[in-house]
Protein backbone atom coordinates (compact mmCIF):
# COMPACT_ATOMS: atom_id res chain seq x y z
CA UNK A 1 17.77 -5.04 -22.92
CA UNK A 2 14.33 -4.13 -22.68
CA UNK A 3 13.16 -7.57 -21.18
CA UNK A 4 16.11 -6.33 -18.22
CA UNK A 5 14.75 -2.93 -17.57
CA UNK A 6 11.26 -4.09 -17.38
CA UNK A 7 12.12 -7.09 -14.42
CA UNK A 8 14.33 -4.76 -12.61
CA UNK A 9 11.63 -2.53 -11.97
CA UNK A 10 9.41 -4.69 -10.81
CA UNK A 11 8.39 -5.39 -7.09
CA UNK A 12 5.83 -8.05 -5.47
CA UNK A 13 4.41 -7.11 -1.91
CA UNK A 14 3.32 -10.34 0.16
CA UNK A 15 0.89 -10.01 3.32
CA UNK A 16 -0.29 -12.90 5.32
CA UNK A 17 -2.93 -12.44 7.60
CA UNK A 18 -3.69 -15.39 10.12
CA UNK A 19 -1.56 -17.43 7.94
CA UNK A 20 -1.61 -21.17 9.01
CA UNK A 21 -1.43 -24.66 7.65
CA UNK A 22 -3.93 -24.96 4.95
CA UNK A 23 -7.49 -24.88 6.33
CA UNK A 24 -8.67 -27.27 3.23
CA UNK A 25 -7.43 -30.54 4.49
CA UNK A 26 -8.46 -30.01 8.20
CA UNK A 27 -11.70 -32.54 8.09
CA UNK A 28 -13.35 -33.31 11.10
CA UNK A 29 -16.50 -35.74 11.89
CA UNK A 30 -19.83 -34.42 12.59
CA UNK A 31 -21.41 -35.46 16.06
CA UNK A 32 -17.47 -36.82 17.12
CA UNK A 33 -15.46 -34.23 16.87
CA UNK A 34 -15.01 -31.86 20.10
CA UNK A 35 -14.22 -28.41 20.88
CA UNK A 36 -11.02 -29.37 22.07
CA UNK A 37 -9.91 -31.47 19.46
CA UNK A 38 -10.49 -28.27 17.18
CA UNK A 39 -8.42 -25.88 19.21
CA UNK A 40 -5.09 -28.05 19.39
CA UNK A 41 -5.33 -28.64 16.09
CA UNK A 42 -6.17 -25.06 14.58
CA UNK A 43 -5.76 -23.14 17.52
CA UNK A 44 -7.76 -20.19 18.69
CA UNK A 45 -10.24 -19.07 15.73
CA UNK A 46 -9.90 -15.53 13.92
CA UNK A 47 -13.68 -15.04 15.56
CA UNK A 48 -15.96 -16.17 17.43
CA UNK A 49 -19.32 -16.30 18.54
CA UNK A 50 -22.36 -17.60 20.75
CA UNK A 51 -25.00 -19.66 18.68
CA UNK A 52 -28.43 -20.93 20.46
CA UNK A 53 -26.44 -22.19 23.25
CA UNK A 54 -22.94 -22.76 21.49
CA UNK A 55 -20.44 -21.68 19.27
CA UNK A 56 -19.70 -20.39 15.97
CA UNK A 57 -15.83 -20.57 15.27
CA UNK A 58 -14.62 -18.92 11.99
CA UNK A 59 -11.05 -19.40 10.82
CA UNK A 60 -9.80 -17.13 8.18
CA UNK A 61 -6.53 -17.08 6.19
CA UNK A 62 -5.26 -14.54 3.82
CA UNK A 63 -2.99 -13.95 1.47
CA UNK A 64 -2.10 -11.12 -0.37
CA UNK A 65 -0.26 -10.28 -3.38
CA UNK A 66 0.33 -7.01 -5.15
CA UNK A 67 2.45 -6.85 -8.82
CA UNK A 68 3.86 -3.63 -9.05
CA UNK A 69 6.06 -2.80 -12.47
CA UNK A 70 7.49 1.23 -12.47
CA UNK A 71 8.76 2.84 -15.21
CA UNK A 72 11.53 5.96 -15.33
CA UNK A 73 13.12 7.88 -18.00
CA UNK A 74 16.87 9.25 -18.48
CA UNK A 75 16.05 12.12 -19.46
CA UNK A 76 16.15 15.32 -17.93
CA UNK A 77 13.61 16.31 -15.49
CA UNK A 78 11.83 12.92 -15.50
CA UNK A 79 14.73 11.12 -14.17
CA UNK A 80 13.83 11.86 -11.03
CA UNK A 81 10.37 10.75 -11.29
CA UNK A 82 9.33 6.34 -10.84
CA UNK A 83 6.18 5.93 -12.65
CA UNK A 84 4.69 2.62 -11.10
CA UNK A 85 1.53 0.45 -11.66
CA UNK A 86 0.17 -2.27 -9.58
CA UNK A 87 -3.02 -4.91 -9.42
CA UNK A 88 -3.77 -6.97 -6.13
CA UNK A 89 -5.02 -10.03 -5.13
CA UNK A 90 -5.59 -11.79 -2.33
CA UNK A 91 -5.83 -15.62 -1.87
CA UNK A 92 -8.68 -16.55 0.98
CA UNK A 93 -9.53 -19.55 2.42
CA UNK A 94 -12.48 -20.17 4.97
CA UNK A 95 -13.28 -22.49 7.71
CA UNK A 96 -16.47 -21.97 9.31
CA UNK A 97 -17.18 -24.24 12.22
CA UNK A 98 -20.56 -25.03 14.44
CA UNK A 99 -20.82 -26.48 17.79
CA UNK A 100 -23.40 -27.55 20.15
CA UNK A 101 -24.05 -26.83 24.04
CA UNK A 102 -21.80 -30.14 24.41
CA UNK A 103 -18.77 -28.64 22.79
CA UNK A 104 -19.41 -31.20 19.69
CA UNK A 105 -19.27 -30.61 15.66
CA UNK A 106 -22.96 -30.28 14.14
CA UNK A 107 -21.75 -28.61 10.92
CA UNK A 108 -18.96 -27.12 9.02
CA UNK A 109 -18.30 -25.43 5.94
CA UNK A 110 -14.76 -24.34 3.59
CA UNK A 111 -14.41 -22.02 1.16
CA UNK A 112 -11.36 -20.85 -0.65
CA UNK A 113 -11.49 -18.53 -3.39
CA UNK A 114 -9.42 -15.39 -5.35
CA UNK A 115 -10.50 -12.34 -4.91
CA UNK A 116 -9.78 -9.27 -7.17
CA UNK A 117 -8.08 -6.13 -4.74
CA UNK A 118 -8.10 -3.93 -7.63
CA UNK A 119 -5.03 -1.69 -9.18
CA UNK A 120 -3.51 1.43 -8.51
CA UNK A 121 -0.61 4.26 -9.87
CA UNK A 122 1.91 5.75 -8.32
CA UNK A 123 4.35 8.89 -9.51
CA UNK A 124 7.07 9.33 -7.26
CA UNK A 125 9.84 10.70 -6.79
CA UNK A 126 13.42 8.97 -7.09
CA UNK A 127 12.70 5.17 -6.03
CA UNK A 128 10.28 4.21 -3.41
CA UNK A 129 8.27 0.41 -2.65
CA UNK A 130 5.03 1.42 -1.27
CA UNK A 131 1.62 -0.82 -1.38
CA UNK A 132 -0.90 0.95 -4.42
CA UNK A 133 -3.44 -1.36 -3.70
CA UNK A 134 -5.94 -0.21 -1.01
CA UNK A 135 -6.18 -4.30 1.18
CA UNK A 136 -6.99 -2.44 4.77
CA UNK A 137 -10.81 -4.06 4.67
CA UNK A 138 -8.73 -7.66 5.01
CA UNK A 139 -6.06 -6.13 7.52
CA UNK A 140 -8.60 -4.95 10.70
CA UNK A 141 -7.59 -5.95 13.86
CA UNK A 142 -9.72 -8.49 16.01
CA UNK A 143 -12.95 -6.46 17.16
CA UNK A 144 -11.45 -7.96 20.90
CA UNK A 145 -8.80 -5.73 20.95
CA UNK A 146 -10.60 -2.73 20.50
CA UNK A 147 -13.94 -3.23 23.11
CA UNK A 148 -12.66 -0.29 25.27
CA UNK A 149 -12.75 2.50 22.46
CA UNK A 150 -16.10 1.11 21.45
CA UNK A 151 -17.66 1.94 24.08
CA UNK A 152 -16.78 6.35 22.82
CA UNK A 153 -18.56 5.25 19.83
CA UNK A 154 -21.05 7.58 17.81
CA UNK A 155 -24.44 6.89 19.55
CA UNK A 156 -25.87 4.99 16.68
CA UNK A 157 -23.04 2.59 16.54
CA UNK A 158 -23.08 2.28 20.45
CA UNK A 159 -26.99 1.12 21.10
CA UNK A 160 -26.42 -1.14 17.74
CA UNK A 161 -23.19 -2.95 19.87
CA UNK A 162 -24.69 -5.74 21.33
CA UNK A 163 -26.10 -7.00 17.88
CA UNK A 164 -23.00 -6.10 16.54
CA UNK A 165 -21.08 -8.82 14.61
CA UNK A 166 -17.48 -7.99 16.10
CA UNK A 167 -18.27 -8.59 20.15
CA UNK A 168 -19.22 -12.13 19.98
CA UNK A 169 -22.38 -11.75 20.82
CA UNK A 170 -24.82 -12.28 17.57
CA UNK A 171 -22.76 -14.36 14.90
CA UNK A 172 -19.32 -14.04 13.37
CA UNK A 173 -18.48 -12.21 9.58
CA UNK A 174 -15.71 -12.23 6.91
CA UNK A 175 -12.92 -9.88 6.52
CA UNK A 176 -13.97 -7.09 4.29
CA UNK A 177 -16.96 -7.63 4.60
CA UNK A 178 -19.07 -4.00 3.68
CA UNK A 179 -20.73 -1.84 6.21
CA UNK A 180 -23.55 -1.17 3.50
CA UNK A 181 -25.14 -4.18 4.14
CA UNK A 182 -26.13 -6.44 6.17
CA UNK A 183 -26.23 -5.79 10.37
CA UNK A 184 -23.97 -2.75 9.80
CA UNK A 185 -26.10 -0.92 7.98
CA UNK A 186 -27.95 0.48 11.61
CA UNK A 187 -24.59 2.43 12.21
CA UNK A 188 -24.93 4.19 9.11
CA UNK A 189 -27.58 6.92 10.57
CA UNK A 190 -25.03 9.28 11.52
């Protein structure tokens, strides 16, 4: 009975962010391989950037899993109250991609690893299925979306935009990747 009680509380949220056809097997020959070859096969690339005369593509996939199991009492006042208690993860995988002025492959890298999103608790009240786990650093939206509100930036973060690693301009990043480090640190002198 308690083996029931414990499973029928429990919940599993799924997120998938630029989820495609596994990155791993994609493999693609240095010096042979062109742009276009790249872009029916994959499609367009989660980022991208200019690179001493060509391109940087960087495909990311995400996947993200949070384990939630709540708890609630029949008694009294607490029966109105779900106690719940989650831990995240996210499943990544990595395709970085470098081409030439000629559109061709000169080198390429994959990397697919776990990473730990942390836990979080919940009280509420009567029954409710809400994330715990703070993912938002994976879930930003493509920095080309948003090049019109950049532009009513703080000061420091607008002179620092052209080096910046969202326009396209200087190199390409990771999801969730920190703002304490790294090129991102210059818009920290607010």
């Amino acid at each position: 009975m308690c083996l029931m009680f414990i499973t029928s509380s429990c919940t599993v949220i799924s997120k998938d962010i630029n989820k495609q056809t596994t990155l791993e097997d994609k493999s693609f020959e240095l010096e042979k391989t062109n742009i276009s070859i790249v872009l029916e096969q994959l499609g367009p690339p989660s980022k991208l950037s200019k690179l001493n005369g060509g391109l940087v593509f960087i495909y990311e996939s995400v996947n993200i899993d949070e384990y939630q199991i709540g708890l609630n009492a029949k008694y009294d006042f607490f029966r109105w109250f779900k106690f719940s208690f989650a831990k995240g993860k996210a499943d990544r995988e990595i395709l970085l991609l470098i081409f030439d002025n000629k559109g061709y492959l000169v080198a390429n890298t994959y990397n697919n690893f776990e990473e730990n999103l942390g836990s979080g608790q919940s009280i509420t009240f009567l029954y409710s299925i809400e994330s715990l786990v703070d993912s938002s650093k994976l879930e930003e939206a493509p920095g080309s979306l948003s090049w019109g509100s950049s532009l009513l930036q703080p000061l420091p973060i607008a002179l620092n935009y052209h080096n910046n690693l969202g326009t396209g301009e200087s190199g390409v990043e990771q999801l969730g990747a920190p703002n304490s480090v790294g090129q991102h640190t210059l818009e920290m002198l607010q």
